[in-house]
PDB file of N, CA and C in Angstrom:
ATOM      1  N   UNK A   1       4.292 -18.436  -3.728  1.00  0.00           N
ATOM      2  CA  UNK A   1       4.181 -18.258  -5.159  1.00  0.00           C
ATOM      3  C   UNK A   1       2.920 -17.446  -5.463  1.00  0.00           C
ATOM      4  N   UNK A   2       3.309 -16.492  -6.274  1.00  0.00           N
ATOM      5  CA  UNK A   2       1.934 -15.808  -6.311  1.00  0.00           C
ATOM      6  C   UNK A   2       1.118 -16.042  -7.785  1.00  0.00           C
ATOM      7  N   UNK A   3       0.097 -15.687  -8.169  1.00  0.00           N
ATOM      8  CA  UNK A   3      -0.989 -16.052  -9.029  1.00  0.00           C
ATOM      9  C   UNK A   3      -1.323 -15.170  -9.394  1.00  0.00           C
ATOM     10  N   UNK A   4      -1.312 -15.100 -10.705  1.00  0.00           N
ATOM     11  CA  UNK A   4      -2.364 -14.235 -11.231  1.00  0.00           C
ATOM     12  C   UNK A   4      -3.561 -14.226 -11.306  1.00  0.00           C
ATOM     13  N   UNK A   5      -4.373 -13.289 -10.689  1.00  0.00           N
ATOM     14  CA  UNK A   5      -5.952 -13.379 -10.065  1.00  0.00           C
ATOM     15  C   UNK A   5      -6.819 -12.581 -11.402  1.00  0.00           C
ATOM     16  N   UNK A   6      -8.036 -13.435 -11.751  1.00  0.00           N
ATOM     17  CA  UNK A   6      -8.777 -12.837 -12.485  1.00  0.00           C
ATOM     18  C   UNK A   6     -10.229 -12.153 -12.158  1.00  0.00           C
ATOM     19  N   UNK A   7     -10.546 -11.066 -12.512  1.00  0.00           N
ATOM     20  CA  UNK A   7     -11.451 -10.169 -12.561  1.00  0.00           C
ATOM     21  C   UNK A   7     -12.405 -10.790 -11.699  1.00  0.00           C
ATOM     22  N   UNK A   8     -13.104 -11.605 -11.251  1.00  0.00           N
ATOM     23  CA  UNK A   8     -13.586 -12.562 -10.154  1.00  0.00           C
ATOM     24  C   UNK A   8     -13.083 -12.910  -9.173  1.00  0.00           C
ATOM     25  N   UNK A   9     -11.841 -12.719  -9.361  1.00  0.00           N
ATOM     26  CA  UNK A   9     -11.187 -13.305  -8.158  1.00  0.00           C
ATOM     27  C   UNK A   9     -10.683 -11.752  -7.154  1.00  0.00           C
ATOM     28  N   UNK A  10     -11.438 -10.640  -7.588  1.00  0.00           N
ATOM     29  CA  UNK A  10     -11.132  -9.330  -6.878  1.00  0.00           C
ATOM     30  C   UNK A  10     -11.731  -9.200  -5.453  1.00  0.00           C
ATOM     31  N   UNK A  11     -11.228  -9.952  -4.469  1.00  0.00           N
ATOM     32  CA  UNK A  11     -11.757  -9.378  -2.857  1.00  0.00           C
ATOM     33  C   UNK A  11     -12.483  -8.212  -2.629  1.00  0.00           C
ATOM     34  N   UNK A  12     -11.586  -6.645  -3.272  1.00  0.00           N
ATOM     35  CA  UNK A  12     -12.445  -5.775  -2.791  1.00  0.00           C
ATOM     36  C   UNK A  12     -14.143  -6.033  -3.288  1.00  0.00           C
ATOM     37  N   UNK A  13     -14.045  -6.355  -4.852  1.00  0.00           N
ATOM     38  CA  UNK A  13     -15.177  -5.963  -5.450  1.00  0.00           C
ATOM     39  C   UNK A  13     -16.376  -7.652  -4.598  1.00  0.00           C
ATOM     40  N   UNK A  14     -15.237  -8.287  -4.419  1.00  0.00           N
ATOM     41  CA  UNK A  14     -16.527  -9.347  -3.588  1.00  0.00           C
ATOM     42  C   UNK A  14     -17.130  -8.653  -1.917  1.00  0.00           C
ATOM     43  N   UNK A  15     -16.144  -7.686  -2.099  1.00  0.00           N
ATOM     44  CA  UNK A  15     -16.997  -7.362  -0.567  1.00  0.00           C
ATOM     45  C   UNK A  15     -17.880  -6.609  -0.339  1.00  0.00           C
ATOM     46  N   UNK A  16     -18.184  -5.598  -1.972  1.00  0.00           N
ATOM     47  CA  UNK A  16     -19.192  -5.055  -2.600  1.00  0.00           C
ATOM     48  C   UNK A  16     -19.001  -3.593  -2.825  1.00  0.00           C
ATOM     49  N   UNK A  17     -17.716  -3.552  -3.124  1.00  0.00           N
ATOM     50  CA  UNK A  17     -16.939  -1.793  -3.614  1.00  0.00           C
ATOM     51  C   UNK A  17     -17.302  -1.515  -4.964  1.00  0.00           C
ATOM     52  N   UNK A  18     -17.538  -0.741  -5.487  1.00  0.00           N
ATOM     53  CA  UNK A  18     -17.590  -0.748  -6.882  1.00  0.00           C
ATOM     54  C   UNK A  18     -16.329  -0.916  -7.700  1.00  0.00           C
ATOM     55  N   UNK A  19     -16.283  -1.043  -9.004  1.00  0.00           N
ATOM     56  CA  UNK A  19     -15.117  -1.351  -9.723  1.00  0.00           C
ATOM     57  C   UNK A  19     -14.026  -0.457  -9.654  1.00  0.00           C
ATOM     58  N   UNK A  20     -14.254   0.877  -9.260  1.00  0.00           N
ATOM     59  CA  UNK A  20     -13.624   2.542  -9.295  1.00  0.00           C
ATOM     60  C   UNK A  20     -13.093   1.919  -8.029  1.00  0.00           C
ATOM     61  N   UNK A  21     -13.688   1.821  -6.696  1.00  0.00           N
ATOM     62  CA  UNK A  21     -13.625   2.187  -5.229  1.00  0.00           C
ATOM     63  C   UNK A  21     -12.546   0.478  -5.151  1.00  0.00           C
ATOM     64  N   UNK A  22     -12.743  -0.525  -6.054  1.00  0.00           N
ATOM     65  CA  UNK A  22     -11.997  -1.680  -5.903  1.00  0.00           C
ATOM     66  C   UNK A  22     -10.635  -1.760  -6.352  1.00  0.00           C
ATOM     67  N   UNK A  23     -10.767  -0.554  -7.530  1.00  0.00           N
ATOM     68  CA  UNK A  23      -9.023  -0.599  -7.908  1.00  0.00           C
ATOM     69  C   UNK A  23      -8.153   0.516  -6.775  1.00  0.00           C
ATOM     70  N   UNK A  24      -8.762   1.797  -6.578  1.00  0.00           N
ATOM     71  CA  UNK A  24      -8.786   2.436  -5.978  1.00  0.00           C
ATOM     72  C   UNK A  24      -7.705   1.360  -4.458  1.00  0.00           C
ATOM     73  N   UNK A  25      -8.709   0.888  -4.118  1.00  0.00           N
ATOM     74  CA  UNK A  25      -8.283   0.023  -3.152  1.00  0.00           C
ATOM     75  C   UNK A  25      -7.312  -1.155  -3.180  1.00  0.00           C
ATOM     76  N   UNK A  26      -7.111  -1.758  -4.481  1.00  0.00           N
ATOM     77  CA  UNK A  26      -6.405  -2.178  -5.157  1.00  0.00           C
ATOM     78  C   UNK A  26      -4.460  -1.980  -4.864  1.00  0.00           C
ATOM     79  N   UNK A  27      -4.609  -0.911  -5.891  1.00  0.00           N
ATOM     80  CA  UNK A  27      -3.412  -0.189  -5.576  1.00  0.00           C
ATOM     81  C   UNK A  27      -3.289   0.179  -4.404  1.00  0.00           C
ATOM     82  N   UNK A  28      -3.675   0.823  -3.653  1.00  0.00           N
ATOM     83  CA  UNK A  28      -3.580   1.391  -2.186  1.00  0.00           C
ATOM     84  C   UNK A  28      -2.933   0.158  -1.630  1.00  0.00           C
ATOM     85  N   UNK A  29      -3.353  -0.893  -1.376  1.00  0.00           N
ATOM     86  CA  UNK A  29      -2.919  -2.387  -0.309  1.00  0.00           C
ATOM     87  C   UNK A  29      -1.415  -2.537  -1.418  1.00  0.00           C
ATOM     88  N   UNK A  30      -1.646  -2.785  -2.631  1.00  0.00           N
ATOM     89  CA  UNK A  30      -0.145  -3.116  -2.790  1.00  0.00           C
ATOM     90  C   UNK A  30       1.137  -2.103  -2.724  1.00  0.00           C
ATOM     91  N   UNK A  31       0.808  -1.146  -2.656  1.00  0.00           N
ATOM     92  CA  UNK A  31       1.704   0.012  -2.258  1.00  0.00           C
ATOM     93  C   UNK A  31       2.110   0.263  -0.584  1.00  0.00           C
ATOM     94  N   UNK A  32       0.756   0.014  -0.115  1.00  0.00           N
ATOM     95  CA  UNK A  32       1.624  -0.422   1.946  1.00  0.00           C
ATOM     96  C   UNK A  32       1.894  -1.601   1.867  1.00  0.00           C
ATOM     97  N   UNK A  33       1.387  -2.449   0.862  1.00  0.00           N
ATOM     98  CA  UNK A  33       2.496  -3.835   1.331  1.00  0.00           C
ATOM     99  C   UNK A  33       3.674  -3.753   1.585  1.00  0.00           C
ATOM    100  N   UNK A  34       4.397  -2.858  -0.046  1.00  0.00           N
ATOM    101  CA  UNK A  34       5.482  -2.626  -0.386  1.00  0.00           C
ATOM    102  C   UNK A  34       5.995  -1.924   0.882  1.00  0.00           C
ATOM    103  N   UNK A  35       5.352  -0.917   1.495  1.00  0.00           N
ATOM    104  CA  UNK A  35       6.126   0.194   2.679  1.00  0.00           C
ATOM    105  C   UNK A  35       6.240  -1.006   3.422  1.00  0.00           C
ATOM    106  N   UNK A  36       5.565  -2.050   4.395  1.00  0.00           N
ATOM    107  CA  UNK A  36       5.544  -2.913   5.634  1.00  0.00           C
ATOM    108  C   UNK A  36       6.550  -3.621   4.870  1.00  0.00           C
ATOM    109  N   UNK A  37       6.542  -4.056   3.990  1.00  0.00           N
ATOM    110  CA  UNK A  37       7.750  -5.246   3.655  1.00  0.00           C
ATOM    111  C   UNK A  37       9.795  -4.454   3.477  1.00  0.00           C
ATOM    112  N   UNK A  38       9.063  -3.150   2.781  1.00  0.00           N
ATOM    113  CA  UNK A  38      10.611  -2.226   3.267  1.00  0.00           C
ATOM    114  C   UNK A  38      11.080  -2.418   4.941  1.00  0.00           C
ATOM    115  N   UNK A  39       9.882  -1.895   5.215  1.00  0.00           N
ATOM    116  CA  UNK A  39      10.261  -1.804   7.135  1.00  0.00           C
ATOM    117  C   UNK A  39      10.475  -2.767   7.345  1.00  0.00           C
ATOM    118  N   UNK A  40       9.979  -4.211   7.372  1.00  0.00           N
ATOM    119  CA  UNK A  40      10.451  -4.926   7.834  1.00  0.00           C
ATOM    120  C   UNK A  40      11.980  -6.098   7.372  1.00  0.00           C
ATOM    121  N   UNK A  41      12.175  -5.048   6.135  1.00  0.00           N
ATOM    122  CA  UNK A  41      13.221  -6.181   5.170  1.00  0.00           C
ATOM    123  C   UNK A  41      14.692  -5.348   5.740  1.00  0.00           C
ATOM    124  N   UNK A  42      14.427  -3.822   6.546  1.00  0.00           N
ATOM    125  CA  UNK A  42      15.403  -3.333   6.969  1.00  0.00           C
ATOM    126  C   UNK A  42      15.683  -3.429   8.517  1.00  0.00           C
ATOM    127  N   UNK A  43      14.337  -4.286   9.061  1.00  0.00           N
ATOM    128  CA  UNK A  43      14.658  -4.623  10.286  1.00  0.00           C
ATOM    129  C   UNK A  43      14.002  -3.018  11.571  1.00  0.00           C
ATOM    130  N   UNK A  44      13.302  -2.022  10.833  1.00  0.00           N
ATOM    131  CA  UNK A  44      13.333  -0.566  11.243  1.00  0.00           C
ATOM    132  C   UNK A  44      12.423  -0.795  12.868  1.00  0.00           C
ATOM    133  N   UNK A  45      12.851  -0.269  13.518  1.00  0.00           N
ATOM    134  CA  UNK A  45      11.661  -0.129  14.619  1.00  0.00           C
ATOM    135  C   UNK A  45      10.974   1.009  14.094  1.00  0.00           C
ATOM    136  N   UNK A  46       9.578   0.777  14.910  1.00  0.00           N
ATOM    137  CA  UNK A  46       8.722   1.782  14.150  1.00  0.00           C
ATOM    138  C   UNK A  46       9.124   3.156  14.172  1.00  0.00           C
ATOM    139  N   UNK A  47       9.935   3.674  15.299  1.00  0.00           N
ATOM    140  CA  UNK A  47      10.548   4.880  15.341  1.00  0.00           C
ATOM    141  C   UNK A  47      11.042   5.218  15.040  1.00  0.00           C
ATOM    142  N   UNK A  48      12.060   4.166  13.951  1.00  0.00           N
ATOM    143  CA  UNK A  48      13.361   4.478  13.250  1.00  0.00           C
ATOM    144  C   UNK A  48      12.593   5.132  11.744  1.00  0.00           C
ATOM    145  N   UNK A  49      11.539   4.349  11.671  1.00  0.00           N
ATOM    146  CA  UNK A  49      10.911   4.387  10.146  1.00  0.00           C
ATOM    147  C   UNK A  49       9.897   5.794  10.222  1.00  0.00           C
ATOM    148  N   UNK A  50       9.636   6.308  11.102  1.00  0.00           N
ATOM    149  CA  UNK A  50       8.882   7.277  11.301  1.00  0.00           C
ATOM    150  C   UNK A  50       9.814   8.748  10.931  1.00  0.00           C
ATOM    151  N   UNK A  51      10.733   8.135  11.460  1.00  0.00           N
ATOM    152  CA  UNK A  51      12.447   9.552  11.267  1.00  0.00           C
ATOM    153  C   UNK A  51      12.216   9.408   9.962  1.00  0.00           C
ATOM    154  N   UNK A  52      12.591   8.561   9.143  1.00  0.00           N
ATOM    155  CA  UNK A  52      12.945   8.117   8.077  1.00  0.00           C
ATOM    156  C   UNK A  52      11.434   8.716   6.916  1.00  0.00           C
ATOM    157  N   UNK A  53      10.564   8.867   7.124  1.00  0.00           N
ATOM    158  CA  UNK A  53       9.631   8.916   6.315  1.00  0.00           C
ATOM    159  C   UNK A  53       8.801  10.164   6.727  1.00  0.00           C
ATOM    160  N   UNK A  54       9.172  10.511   8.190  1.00  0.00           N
ATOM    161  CA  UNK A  54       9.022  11.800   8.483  1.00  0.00           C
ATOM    162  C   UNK A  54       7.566  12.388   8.864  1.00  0.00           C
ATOM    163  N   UNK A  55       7.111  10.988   9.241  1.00  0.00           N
ATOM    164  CA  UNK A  55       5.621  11.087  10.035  1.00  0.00           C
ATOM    165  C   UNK A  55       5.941  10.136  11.524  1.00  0.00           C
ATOM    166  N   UNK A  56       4.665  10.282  12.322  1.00  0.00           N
ATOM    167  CA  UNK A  56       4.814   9.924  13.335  1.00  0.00           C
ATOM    168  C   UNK A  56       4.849   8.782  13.537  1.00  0.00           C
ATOM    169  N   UNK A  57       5.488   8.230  14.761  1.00  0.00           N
ATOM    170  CA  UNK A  57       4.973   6.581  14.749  1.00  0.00           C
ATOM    171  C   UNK A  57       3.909   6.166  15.261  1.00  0.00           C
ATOM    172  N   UNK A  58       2.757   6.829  15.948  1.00  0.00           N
ATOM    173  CA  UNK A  58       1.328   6.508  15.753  1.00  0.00           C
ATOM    174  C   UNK A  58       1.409   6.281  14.325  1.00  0.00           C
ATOM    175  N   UNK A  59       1.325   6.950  13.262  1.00  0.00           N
ATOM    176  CA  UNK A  59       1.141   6.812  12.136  1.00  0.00           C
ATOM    177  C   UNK A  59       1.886   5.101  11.652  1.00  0.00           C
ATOM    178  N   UNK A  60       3.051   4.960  11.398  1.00  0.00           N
ATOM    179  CA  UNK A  60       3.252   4.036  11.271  1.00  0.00           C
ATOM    180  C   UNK A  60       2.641   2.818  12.119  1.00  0.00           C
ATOM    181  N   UNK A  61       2.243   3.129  13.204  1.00  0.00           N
ATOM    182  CA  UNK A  61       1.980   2.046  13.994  1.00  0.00           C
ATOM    183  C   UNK A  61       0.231   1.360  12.979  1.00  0.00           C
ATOM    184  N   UNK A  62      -0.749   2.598  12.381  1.00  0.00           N
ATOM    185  CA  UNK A  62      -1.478   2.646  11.844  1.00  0.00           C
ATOM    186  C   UNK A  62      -1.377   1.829  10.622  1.00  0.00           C
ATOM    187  N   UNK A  63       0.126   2.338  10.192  1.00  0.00           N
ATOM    188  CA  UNK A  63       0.310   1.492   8.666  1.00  0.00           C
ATOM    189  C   UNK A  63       0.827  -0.235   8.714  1.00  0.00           C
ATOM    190  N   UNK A  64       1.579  -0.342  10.105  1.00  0.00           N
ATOM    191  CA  UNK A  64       1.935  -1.553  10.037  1.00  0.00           C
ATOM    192  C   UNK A  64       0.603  -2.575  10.777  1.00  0.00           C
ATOM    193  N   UNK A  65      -0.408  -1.958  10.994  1.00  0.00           N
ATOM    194  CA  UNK A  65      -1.567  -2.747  11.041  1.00  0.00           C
ATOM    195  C   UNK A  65      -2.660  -2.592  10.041  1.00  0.00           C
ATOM    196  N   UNK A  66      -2.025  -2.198   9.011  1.00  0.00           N
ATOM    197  CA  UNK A  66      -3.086  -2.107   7.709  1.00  0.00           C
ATOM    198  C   UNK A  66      -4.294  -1.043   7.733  1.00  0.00           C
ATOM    199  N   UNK A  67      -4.114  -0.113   8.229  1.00  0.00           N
ATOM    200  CA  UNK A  67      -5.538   0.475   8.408  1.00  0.00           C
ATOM    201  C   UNK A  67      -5.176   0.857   6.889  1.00  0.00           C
ATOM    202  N   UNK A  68      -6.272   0.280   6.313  1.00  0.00           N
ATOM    203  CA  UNK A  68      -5.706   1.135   4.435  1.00  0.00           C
ATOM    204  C   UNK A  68      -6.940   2.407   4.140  1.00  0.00           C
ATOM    205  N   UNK A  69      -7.799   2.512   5.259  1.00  0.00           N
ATOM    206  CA  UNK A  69      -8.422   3.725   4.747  1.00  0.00           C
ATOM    207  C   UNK A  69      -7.723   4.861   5.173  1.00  0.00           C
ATOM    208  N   UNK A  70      -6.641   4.668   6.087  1.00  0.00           N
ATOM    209  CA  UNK A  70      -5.946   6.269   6.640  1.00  0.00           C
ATOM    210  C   UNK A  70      -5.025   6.788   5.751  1.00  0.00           C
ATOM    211  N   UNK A  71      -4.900   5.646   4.456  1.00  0.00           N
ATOM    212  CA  UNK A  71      -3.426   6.382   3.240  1.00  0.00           C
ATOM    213  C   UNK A  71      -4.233   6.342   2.467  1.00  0.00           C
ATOM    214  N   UNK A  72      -3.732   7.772   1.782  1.00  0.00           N
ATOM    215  CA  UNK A  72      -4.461   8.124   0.327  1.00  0.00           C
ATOM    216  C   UNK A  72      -2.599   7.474  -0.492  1.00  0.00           C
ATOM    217  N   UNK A  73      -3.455   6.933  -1.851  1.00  0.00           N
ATOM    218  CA  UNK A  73      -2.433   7.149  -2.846  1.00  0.00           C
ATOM    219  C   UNK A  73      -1.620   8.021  -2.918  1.00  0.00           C
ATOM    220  N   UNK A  74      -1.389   9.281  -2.989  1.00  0.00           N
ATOM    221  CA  UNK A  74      -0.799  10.841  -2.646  1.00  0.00           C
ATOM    222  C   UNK A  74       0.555   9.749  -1.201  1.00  0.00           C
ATOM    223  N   UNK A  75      -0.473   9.945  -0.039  1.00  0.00           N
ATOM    224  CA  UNK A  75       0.821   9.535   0.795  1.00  0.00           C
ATOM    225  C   UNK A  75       1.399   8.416   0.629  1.00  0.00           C
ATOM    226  N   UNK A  76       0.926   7.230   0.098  1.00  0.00           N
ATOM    227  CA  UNK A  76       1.901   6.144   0.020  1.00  0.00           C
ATOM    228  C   UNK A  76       2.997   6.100  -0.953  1.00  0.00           C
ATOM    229  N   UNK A  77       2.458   7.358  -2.042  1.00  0.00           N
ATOM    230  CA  UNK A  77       3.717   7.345  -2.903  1.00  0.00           C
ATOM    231  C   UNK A  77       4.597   8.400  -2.352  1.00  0.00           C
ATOM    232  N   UNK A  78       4.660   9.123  -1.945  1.00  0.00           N
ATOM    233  CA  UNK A  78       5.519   9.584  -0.676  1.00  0.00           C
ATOM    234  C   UNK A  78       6.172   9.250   0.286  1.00  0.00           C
ATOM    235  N   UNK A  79       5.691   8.019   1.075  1.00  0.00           N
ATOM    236  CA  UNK A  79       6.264   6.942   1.876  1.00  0.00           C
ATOM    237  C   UNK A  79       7.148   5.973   1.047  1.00  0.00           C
ATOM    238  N   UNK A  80       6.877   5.664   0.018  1.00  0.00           N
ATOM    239  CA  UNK A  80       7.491   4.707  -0.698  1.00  0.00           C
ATOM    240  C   UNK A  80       9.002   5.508  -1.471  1.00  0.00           C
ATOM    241  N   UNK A  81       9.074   6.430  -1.436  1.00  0.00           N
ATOM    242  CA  UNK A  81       9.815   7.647  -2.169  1.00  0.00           C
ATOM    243  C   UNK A  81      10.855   7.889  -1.088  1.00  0.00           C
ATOM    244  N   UNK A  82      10.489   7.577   0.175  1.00  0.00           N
ATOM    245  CA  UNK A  82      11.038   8.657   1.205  1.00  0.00           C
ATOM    246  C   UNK A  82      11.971   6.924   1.872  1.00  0.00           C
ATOM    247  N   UNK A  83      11.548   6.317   1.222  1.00  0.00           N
ATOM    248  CA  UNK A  83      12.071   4.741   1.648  1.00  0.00           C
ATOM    249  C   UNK A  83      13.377   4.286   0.811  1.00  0.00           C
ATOM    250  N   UNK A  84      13.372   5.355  -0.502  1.00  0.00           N
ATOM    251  CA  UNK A  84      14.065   5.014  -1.796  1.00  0.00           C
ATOM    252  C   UNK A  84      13.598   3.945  -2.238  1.00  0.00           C
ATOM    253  N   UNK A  85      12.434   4.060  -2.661  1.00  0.00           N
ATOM    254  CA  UNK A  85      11.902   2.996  -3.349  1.00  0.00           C
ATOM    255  C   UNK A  85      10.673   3.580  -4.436  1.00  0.00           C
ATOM    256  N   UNK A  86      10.609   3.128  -5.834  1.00  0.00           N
ATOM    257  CA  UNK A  86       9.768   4.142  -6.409  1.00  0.00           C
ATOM    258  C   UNK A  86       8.492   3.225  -7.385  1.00  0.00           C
ATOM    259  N   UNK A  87       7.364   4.209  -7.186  1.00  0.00           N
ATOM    260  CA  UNK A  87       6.130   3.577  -7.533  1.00  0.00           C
ATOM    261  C   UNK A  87       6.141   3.481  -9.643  1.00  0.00           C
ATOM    262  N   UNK A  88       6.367   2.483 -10.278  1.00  0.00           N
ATOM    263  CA  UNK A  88       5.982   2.391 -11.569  1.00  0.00           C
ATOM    264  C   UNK A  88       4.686   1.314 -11.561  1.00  0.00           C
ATOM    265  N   UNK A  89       3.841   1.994 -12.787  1.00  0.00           N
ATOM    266  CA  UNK A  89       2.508   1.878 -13.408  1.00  0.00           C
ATOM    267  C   UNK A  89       2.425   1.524 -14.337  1.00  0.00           C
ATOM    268  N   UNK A  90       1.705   0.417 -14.616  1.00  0.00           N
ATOM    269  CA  UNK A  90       1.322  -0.204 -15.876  1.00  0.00           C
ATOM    270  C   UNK A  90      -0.465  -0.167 -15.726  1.00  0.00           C
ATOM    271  N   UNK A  91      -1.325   0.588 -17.165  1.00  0.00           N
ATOM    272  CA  UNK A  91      -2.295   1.205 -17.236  1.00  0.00           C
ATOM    273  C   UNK A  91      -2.864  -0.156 -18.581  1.00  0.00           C
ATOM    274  N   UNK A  92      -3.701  -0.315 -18.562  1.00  0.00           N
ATOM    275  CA  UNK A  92      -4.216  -1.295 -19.408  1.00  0.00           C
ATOM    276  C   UNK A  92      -5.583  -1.586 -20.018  1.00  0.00           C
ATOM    277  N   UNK A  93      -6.182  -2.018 -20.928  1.00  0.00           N
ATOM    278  CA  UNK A  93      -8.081  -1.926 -20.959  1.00  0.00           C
ATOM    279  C   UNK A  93      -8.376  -3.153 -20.109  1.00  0.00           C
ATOM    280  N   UNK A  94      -9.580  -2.604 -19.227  1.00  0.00           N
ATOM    281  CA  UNK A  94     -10.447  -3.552 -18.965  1.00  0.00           C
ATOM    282  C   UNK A  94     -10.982  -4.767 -19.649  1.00  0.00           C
ATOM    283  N   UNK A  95     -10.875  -5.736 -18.688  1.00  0.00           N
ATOM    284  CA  UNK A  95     -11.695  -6.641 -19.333  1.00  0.00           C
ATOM    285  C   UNK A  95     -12.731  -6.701 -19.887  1.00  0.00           C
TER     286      UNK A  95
END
Protein backbone atom coordinates (compact mmCIF):
# COMPACT_ATOMS: atom_id res chain seq x y z
CA UNK A 1 0.00 0.00 0.00
CA UNK A 2 1.52 3.07 -0.81
CA UNK A 3 1.47 6.57 1.12
CA UNK A 4 1.49 9.67 0.45
CA UNK A 5 4.89 11.15 1.55
CA UNK A 6 5.25 14.69 2.74
CA UNK A 7 7.85 17.30 1.91
CA UNK A 8 10.03 15.76 4.91
CA UNK A 9 9.58 12.68 4.14
CA UNK A 10 11.81 13.31 0.66
CA UNK A 11 14.93 10.70 0.78
CA UNK A 12 16.69 12.48 -1.91
CA UNK A 13 16.57 15.86 -0.14
CA UNK A 14 17.52 13.89 3.32
CA UNK A 15 20.57 12.74 1.70
CA UNK A 16 21.41 16.36 1.04
CA UNK A 17 20.41 17.17 -2.85
CA UNK A 18 18.97 20.33 -3.18
CA UNK A 19 15.24 20.80 -3.80
CA UNK A 20 15.93 21.22 -7.91
CA UNK A 21 18.58 18.11 -7.87
CA UNK A 22 15.72 16.15 -5.41
CA UNK A 23 12.82 16.40 -7.77
CA UNK A 24 15.04 16.08 -10.59
CA UNK A 25 15.80 12.77 -9.00
CA UNK A 26 12.45 12.31 -8.00
CA UNK A 27 10.94 11.76 -11.24
CA UNK A 28 13.91 10.01 -12.71
CA UNK A 29 13.43 6.76 -9.98
CA UNK A 30 9.71 6.74 -10.67
CA UNK A 31 9.98 6.59 -14.33
CA UNK A 32 12.74 3.39 -14.19
CA UNK A 33 10.56 1.99 -11.73
CA UNK A 34 7.89 2.07 -14.22
CA UNK A 35 10.56 0.61 -17.14
CA UNK A 36 11.85 -2.47 -14.40
CA UNK A 37 8.27 -3.18 -13.46
CA UNK A 38 7.22 -3.27 -17.51
CA UNK A 39 10.23 -5.73 -17.93
CA UNK A 40 9.49 -7.60 -15.43
CA UNK A 41 5.45 -7.69 -15.67
CA UNK A 42 6.27 -9.07 -19.34
CA UNK A 43 8.55 -11.59 -18.07
CA UNK A 44 11.48 -9.93 -20.87
CA UNK A 45 15.01 -11.29 -20.57
CA UNK A 46 17.25 -8.56 -20.60
CA UNK A 47 17.97 -9.19 -24.26
CA UNK A 48 14.60 -9.39 -25.28
CA UNK A 49 14.03 -5.80 -23.70
CA UNK A 50 17.14 -4.36 -25.15
CA UNK A 51 15.62 -5.40 -28.96
CA UNK A 52 12.62 -3.92 -27.80
CA UNK A 53 13.84 -0.48 -26.61
CA UNK A 54 16.71 -0.57 -28.87
CA UNK A 55 19.71 -0.10 -26.56
CA UNK A 56 22.06 -2.53 -25.36
CA UNK A 57 21.75 -4.99 -22.71
CA UNK A 58 24.75 -3.74 -20.78
CA UNK A 59 22.52 -0.87 -20.71
CA UNK A 60 19.60 -2.53 -19.42
CA UNK A 61 21.57 -4.61 -17.24
CA UNK A 62 22.54 -0.89 -15.78
CA UNK A 63 18.83 -0.02 -15.55
CA UNK A 64 17.65 -3.14 -13.92
CA UNK A 65 20.16 -2.42 -11.12
CA UNK A 66 19.10 1.11 -10.64
CA UNK A 67 22.06 3.00 -11.57
CA UNK A 68 19.69 6.25 -11.79
CA UNK A 69 22.56 8.57 -12.56
CA UNK A 70 23.15 6.84 -16.15
CA UNK A 71 19.25 7.97 -17.36
CA UNK A 72 18.55 11.37 -18.10
CA UNK A 73 14.74 12.17 -18.14
CA UNK A 74 15.12 12.61 -22.14
CA UNK A 75 15.96 8.67 -22.12
CA UNK A 76 13.55 7.28 -19.77
CA UNK A 77 10.82 8.89 -21.56
CA UNK A 78 11.96 7.17 -24.55
CA UNK A 79 12.29 3.83 -22.87
CA UNK A 80 8.96 4.13 -21.47
CA UNK A 81 7.50 5.10 -25.09
CA UNK A 82 9.36 2.37 -26.81
CA UNK A 83 7.62 -0.10 -24.07
CA UNK A 84 4.09 1.42 -25.14
CA UNK A 85 3.72 2.94 -22.18
CA UNK A 86 3.41 6.82 -21.83
CA UNK A 87 4.79 9.42 -19.35
CA UNK A 88 1.72 11.97 -18.01
CA UNK A 89 2.53 15.03 -15.62
CA UNK A 90 0.88 16.65 -13.07
CA UNK A 91 2.77 20.21 -12.26
CA UNK A 92 1.65 21.86 -8.99
CA UNK A 93 2.86 24.87 -6.31
CA UNK A 94 5.17 24.07 -3.81
CA UNK A 95 4.64 23.79 -0.51
Amino acid sequence: MKRNRSESDDVFEQLGFSPIEAANLRLRSVMMDAVIEEIERRSLTQAKAAKIMGITQPRVSNLMAGKLHLFSVDTLIALLAKLGLRVEMKVRKAA
